[in-house]
N, C-alpha and C. Protein backbone atom coordinates (compact mmCIF):
# COMPACT_ATOMS: atom_id res chain seq x y z
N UNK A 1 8.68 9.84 -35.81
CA UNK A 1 9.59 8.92 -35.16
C UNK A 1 8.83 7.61 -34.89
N UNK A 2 9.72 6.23 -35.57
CA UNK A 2 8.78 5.11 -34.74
C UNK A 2 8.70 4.92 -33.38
N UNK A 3 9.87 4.97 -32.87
CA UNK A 3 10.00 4.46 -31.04
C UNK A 3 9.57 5.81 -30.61
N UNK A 4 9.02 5.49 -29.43
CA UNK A 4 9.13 6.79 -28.13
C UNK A 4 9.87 6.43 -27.25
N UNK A 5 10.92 5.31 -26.47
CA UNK A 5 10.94 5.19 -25.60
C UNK A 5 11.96 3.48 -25.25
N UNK A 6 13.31 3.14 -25.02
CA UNK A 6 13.63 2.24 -24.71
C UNK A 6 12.53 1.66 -23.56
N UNK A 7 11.75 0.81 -23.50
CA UNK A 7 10.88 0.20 -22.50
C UNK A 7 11.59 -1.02 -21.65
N UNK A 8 12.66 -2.47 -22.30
CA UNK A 8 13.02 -2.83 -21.12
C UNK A 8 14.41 -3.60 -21.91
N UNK A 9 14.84 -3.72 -20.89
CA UNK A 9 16.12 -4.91 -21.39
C UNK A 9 15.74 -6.44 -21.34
N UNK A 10 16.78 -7.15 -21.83
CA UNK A 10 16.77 -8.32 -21.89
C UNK A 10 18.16 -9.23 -21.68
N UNK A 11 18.05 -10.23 -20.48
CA UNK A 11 19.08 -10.75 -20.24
C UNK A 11 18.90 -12.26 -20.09
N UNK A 12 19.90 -13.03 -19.64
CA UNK A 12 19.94 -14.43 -19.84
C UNK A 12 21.38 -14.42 -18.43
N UNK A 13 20.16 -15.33 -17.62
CA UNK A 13 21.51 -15.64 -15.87
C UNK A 13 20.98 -16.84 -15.92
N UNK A 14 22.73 -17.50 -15.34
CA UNK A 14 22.25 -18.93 -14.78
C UNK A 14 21.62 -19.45 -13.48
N UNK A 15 21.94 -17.93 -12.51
CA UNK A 15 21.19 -17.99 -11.40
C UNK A 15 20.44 -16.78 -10.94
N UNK A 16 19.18 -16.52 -11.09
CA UNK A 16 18.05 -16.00 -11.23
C UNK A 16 18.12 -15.43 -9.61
N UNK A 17 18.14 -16.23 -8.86
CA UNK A 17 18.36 -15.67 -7.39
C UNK A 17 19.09 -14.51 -7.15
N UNK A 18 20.84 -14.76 -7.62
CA UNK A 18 21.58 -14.13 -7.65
C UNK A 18 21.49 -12.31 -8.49
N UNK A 19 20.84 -12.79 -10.06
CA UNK A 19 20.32 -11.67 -10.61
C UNK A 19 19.53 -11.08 -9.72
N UNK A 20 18.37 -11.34 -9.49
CA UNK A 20 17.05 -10.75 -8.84
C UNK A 20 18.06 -9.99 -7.68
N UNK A 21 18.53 -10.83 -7.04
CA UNK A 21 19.49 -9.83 -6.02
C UNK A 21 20.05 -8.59 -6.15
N UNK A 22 20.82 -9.08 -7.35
CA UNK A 22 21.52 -7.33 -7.62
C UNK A 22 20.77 -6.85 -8.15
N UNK A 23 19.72 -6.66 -8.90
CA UNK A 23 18.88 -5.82 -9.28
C UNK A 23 18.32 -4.79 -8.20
N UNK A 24 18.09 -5.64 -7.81
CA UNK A 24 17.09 -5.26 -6.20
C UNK A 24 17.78 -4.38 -5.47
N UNK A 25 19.27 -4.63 -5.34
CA UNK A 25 20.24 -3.78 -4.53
C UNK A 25 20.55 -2.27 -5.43
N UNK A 26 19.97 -2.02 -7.11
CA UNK A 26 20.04 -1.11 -7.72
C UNK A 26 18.55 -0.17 -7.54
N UNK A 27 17.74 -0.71 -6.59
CA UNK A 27 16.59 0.15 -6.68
C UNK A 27 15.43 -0.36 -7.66
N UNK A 28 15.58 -1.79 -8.76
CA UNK A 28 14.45 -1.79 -9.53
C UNK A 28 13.50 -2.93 -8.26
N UNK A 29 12.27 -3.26 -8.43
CA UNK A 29 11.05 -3.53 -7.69
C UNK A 29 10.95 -4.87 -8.45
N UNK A 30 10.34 -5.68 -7.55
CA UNK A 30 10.00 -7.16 -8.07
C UNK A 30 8.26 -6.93 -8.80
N UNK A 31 8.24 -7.57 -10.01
CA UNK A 31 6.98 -7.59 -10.50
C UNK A 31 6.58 -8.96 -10.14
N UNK A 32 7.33 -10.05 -11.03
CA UNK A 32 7.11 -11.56 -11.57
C UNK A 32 7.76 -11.94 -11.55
N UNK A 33 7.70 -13.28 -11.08
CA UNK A 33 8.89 -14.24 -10.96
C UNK A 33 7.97 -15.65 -11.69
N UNK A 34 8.51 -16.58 -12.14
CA UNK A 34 8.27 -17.98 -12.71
C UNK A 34 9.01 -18.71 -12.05
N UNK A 35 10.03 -20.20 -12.69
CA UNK A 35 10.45 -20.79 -12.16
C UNK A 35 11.48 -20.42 -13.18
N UNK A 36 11.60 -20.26 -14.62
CA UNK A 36 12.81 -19.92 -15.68
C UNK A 36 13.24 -17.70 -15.50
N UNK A 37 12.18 -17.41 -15.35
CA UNK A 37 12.19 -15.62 -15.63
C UNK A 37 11.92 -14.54 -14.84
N UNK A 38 12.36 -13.79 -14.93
CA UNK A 38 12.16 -12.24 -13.37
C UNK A 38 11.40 -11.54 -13.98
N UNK A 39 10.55 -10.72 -13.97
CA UNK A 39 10.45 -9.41 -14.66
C UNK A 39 10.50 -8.44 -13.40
N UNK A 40 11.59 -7.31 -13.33
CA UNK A 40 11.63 -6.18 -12.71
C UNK A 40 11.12 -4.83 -13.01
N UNK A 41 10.52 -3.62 -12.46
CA UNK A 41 10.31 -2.75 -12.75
C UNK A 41 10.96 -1.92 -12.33
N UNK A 42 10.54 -0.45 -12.55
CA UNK A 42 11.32 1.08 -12.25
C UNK A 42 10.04 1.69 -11.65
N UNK A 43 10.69 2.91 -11.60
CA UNK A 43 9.19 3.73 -10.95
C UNK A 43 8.32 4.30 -11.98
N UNK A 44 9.43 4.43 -13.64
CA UNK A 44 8.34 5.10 -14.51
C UNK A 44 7.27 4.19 -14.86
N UNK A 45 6.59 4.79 -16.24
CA UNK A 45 5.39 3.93 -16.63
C UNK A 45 5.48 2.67 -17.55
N UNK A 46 6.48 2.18 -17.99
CA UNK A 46 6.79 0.85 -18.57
C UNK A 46 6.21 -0.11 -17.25
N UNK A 47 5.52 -0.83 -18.05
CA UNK A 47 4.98 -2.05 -16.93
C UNK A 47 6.03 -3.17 -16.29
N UNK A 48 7.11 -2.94 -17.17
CA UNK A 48 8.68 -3.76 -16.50
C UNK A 48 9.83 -2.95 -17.17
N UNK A 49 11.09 -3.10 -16.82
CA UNK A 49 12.18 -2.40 -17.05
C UNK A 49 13.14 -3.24 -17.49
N UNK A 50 12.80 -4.58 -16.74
CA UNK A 50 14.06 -6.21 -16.89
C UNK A 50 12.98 -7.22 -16.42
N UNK A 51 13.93 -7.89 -17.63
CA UNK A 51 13.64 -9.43 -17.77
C UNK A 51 14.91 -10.13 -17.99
N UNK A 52 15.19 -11.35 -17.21
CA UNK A 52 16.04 -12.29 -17.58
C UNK A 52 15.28 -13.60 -17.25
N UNK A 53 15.52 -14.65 -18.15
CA UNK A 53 15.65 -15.61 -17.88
C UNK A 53 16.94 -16.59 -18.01
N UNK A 54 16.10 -17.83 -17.01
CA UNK A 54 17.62 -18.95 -16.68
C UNK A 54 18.68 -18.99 -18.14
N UNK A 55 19.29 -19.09 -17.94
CA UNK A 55 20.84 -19.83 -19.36
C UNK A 55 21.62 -18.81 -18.75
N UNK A 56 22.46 -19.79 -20.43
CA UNK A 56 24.02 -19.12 -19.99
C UNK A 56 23.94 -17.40 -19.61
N UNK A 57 24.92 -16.87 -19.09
CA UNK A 57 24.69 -14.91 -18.83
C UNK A 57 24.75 -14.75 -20.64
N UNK A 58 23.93 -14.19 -20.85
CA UNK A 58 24.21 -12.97 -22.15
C UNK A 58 23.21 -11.86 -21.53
N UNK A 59 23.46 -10.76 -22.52
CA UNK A 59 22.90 -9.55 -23.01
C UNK A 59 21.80 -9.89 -23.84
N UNK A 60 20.75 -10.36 -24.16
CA UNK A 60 19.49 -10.91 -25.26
C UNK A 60 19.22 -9.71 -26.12
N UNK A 61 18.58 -8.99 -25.60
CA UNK A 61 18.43 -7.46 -26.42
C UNK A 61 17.47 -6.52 -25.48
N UNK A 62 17.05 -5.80 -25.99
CA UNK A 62 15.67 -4.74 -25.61
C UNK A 62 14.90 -4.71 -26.35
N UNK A 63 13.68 -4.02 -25.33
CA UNK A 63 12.61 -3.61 -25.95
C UNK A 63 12.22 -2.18 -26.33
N UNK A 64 11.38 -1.68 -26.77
CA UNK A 64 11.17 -0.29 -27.24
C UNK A 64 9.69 -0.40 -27.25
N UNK A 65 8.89 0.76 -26.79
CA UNK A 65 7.83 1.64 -27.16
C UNK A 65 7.66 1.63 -28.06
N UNK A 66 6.63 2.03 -28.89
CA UNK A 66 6.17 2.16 -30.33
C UNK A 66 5.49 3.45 -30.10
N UNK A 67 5.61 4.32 -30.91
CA UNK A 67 4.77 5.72 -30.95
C UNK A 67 3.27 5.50 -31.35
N UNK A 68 3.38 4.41 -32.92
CA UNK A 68 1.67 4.35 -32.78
C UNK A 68 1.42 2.62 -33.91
N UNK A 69 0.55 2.61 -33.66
CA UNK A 69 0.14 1.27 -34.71
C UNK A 69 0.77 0.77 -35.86
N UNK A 70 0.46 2.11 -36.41
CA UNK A 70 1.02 2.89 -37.87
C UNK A 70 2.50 2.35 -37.72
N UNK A 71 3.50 3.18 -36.78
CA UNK A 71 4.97 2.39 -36.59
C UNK A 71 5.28 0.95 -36.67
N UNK A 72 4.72 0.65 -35.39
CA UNK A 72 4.33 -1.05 -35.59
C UNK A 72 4.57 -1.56 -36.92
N UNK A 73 3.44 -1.48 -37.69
CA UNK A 73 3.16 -2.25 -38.80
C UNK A 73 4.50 -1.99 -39.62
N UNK A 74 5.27 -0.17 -39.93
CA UNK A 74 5.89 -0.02 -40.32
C UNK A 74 7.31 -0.98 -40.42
N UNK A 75 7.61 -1.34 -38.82
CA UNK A 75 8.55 -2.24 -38.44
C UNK A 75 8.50 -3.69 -38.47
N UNK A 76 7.29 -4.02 -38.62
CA UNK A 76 7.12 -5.80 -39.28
C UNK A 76 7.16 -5.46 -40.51
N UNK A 77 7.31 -4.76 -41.29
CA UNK A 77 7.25 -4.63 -42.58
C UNK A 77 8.91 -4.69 -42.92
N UNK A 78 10.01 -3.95 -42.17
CA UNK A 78 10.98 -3.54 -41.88
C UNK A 78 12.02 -4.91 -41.35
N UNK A 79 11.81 -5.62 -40.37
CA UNK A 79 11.90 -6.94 -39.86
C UNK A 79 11.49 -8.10 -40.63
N UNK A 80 10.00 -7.79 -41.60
CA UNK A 80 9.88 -9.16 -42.47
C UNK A 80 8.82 -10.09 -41.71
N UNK A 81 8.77 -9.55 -40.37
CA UNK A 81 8.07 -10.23 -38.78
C UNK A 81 6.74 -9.78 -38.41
N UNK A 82 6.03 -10.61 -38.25
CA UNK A 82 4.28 -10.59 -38.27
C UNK A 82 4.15 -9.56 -36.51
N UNK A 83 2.87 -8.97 -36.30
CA UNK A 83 2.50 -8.67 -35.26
C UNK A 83 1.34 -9.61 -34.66
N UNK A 84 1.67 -9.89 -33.64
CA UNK A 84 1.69 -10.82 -32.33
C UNK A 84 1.25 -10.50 -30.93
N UNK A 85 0.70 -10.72 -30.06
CA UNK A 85 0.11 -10.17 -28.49
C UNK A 85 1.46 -10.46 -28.01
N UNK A 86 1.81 -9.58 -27.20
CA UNK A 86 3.17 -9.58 -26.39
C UNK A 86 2.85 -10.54 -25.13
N UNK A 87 3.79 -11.33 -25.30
CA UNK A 87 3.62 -12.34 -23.73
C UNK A 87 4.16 -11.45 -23.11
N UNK A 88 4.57 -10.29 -22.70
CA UNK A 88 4.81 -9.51 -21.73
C UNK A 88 4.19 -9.28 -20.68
N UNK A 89 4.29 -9.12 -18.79
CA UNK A 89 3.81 -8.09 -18.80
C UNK A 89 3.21 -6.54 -19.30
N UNK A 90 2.05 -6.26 -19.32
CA UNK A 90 1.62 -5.25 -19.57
C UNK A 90 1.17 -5.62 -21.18
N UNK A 91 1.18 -6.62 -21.98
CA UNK A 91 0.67 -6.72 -22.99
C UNK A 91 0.78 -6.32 -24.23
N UNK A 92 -0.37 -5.84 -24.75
CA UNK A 92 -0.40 -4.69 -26.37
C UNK A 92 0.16 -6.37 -27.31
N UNK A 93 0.90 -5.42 -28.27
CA UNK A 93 1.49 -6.53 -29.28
C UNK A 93 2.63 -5.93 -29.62
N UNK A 94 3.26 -6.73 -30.59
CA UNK A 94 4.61 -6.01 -30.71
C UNK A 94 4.76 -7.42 -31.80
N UNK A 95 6.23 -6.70 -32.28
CA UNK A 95 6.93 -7.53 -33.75
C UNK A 95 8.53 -7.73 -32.80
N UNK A 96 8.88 -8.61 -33.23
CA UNK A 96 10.36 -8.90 -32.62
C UNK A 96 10.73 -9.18 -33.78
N UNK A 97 12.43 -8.66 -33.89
CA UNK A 97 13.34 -8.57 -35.05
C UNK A 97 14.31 -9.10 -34.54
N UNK A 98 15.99 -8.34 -35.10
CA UNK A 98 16.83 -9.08 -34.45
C UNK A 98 17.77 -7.29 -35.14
N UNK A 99 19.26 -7.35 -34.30
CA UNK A 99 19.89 -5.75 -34.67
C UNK A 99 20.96 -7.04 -35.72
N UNK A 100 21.83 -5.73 -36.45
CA UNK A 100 22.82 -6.65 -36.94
C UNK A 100 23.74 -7.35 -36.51
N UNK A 101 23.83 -7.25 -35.33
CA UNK A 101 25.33 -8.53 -34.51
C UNK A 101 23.84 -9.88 -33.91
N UNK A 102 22.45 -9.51 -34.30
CA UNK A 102 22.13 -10.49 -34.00
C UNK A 102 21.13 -10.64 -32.48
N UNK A 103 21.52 -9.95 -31.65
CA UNK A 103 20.71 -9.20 -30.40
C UNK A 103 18.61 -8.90 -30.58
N UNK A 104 18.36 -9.44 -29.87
CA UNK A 104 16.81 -9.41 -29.88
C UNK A 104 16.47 -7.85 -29.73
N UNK A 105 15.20 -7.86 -30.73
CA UNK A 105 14.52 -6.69 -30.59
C UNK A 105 13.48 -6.50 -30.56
N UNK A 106 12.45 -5.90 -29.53
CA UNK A 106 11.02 -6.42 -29.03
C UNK A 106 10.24 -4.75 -29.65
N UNK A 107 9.41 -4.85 -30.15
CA UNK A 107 8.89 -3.30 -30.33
C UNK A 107 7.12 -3.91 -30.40
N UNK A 108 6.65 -2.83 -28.99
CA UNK A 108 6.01 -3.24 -28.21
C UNK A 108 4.87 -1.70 -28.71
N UNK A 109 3.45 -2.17 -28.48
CA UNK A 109 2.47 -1.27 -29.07
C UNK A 109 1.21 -1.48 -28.39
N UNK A 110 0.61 -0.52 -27.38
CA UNK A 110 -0.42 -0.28 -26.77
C UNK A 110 -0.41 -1.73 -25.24
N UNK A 111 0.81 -1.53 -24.78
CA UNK A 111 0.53 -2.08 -23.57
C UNK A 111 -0.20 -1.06 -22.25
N UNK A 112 -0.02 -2.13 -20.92
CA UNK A 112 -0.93 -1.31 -20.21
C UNK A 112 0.55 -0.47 -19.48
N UNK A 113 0.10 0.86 -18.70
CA UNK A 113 1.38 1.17 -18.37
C UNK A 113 1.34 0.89 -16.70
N UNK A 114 2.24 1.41 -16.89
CA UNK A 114 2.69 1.06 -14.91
C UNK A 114 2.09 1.85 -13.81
N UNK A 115 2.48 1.67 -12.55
CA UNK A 115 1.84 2.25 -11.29
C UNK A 115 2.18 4.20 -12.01
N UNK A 116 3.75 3.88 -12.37
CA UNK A 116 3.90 5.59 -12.34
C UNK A 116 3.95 6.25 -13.27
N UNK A 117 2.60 5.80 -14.12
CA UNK A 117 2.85 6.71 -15.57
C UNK A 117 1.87 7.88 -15.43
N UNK A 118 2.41 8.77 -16.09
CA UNK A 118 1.76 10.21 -15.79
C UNK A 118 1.08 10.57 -17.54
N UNK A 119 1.04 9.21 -17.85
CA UNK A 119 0.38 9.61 -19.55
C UNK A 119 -0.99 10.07 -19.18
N UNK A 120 -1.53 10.87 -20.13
CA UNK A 120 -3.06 11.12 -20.38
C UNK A 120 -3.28 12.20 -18.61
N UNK A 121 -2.46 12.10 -17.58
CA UNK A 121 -2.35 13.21 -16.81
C UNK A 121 -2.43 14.65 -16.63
N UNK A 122 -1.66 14.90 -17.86
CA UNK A 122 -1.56 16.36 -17.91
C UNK A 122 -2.53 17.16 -17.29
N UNK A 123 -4.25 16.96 -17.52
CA UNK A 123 -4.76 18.29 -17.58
C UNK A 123 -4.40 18.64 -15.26
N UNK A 124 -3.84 17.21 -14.82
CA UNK A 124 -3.73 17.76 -13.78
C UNK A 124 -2.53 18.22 -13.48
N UNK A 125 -1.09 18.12 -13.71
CA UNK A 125 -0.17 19.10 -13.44
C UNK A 125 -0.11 20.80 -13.01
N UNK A 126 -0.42 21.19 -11.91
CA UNK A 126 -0.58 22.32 -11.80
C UNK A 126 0.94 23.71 -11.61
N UNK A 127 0.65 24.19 -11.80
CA UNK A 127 1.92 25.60 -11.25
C UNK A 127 1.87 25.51 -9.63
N UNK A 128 3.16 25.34 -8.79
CA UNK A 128 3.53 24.88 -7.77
C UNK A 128 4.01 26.52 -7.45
N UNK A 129 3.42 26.51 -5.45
CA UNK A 129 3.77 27.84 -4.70
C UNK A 129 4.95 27.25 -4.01
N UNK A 130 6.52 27.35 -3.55
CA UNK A 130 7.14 26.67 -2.97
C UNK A 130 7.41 27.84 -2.16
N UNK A 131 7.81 27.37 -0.59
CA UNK A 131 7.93 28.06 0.83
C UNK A 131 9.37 28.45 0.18
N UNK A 132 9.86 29.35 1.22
CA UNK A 132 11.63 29.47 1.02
C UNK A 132 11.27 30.76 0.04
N UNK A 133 12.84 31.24 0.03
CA UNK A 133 13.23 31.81 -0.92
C UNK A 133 13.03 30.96 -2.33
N UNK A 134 13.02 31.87 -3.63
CA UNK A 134 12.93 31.54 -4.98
C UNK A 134 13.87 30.66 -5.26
N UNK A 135 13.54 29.39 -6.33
CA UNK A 135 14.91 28.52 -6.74
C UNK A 135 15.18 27.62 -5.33
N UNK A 136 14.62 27.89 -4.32
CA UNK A 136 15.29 26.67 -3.40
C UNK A 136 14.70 25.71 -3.73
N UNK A 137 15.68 24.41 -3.68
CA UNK A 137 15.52 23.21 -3.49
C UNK A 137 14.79 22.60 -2.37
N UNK A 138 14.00 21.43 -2.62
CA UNK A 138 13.65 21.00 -1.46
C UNK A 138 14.22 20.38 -0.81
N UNK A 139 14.54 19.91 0.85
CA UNK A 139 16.11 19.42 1.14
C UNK A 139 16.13 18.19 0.95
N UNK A 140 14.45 16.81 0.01
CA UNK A 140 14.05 15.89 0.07
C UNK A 140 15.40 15.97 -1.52
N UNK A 141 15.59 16.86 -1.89
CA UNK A 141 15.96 16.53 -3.35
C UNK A 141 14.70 15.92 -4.88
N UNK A 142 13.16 16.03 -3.72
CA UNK A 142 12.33 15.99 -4.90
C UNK A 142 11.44 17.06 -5.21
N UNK A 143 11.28 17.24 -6.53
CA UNK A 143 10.56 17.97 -6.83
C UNK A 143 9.23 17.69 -7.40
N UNK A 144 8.17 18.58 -6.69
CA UNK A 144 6.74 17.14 -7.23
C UNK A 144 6.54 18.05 -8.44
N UNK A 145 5.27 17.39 -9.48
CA UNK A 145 5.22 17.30 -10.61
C UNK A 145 3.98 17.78 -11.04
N UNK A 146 3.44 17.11 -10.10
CA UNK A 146 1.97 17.13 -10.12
C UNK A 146 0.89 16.92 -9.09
N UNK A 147 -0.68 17.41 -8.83
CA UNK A 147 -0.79 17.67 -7.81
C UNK A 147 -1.67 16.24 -7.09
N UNK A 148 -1.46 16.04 -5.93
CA UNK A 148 -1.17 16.98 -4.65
C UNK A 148 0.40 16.92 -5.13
N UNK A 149 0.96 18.18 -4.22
CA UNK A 149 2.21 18.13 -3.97
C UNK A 149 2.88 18.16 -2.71
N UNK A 150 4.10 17.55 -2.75
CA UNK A 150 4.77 17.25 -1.24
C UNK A 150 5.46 18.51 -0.71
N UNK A 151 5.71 18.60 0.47
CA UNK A 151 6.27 19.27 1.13
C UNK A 151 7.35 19.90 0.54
N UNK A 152 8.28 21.13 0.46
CA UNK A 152 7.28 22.58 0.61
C UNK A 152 6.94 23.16 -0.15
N UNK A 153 6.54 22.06 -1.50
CA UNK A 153 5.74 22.73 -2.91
C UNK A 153 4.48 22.36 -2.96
N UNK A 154 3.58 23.20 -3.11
CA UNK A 154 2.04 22.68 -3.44
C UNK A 154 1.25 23.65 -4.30
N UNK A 155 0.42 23.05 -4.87
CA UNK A 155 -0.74 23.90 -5.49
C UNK A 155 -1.05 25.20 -5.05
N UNK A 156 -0.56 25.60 -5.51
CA UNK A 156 -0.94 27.62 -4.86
C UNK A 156 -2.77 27.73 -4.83
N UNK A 157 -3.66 26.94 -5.24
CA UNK A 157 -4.80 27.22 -4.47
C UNK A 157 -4.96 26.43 -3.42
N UNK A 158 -4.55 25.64 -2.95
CA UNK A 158 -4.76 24.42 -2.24
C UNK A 158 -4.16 24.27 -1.11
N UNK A 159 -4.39 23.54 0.44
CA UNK A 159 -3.82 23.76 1.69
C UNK A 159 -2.59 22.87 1.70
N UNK A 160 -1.58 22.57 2.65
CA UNK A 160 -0.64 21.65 2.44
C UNK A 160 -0.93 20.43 3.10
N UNK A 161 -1.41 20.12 3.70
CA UNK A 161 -2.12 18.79 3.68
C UNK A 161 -2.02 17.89 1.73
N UNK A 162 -1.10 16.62 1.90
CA UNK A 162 -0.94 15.95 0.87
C UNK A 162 -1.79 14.14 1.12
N UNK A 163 -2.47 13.68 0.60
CA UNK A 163 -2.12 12.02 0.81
C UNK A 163 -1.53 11.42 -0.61
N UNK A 164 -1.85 12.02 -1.37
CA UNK A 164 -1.42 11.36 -2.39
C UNK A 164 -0.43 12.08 -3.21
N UNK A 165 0.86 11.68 -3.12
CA UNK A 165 2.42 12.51 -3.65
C UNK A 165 2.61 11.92 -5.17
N UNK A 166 3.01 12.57 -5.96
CA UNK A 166 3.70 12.69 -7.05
C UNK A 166 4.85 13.67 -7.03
N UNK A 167 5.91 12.37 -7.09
CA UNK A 167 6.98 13.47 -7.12
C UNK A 167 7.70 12.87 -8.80
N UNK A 168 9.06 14.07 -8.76
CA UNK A 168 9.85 13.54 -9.79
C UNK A 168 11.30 13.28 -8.55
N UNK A 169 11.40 12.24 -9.11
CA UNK A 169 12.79 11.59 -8.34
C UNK A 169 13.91 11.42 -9.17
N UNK A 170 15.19 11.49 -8.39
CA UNK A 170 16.44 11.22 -8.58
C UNK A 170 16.99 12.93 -9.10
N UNK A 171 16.66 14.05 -8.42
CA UNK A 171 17.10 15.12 -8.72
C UNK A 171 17.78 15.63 -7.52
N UNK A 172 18.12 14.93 -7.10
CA UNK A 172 19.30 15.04 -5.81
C UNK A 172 20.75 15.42 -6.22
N UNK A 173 21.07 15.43 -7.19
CA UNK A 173 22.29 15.38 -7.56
C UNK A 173 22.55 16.54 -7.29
N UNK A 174 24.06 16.98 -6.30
CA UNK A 174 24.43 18.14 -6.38
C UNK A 174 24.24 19.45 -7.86
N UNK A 175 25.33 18.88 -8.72
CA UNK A 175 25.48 19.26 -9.83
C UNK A 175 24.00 20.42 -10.11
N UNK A 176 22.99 19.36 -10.21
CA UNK A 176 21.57 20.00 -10.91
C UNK A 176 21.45 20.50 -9.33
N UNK A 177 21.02 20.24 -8.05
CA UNK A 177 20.74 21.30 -7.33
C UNK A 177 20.94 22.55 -7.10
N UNK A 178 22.24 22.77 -7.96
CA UNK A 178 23.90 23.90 -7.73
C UNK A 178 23.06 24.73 -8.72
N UNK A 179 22.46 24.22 -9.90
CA UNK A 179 21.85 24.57 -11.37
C UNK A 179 20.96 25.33 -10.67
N UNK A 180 20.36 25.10 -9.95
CA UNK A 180 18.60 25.49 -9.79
C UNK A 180 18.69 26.60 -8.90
N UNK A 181 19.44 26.75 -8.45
CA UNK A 181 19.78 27.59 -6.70
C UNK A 181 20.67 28.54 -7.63
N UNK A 182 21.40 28.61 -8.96
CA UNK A 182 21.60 29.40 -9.21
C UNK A 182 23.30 29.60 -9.07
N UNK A 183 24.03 28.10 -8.76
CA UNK A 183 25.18 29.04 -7.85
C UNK A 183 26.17 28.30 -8.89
């Protein structure tokens, strides 16, 4: 596969204030601001999630992850479009194309990642002891991931004392809680 990963959107506001606002009221985090462009983030590991700059409102396009170099090159080859250092946050390089109605397309390769990327992590993810009966939910609606872990899941060798949490968020949803509990 070339992509791993939609990495960010791309928009175009005439008032940047106003954008940045509603964004903000959706939960994404201020990275960068200029005097023309925003860049917003999320909690995962993309180093931004949104970008708009000043003009008329459109939709501009997105960006995408690249799985590896190899892809990259594959897709300037594909596009016709040289590879380039990404003026992005978070960097790497990337080839920009365009889709067929014309919409920008950024494909982005070895940037840096964000506060919450759990790449190259793994060997610490441990098997979690949780208090309660089996299948309960925690009543936070998160479930951590990796260790330390938060309250009332933790490392089955380890005391519950946490400072540093990794959770997975947005699993609050009834629906999937109903899933897990079994009912």
């Amino acid at each position: 596969m070339l992509i791993d990963d939609i990495e960010y959107v791309i928009f175009r506001h005439p008032d940047l204030g106003a954008a940045r606002q509603f964004v903000l009221d959706f939960g994404l985090l201020d990275l960068e601001q200029t005097t023309d462009r925003i860049y917003m983030r999320c909690y995962g590991d993309a180093p931004f999630s949104y970008v708009t700059s000043k003009g008329d409102a459109a939709f501009v396009g997105m960006g995408f992850r690249v799985a590896s170099r190899e892809a990259l090159d594959r897709l300037s080859a594909r596009f016709d479009s040289g590879v380039t250092e990404c003026p992005h946050p978070g960097g790497g390089v990337y080839v920009v194309g365009n889709d067929p109605d014309g919409r920008r397309l950024e494909f982005v390769f070895g940037e840096a990642l964000g506060a919450g990327s759990l790449r190259g992590r793994a060997n610490q993810v441990e098997r979690l002891t949780c208090e309660g009966s089996p299948g309960q939910v925690p009543a936070s609606g998160l479930w951590p991931v990796a260790r330390p872990a938060a309250w009332p899941c933790r490392p089955a060798h380890t005391s519950t004392s946490a400072d540093d949490r990794l959770v997975l968020r947005d699993l609050g949803h009834e629906a999937f809680r109903a899933d897990l509990q079994g009912r």
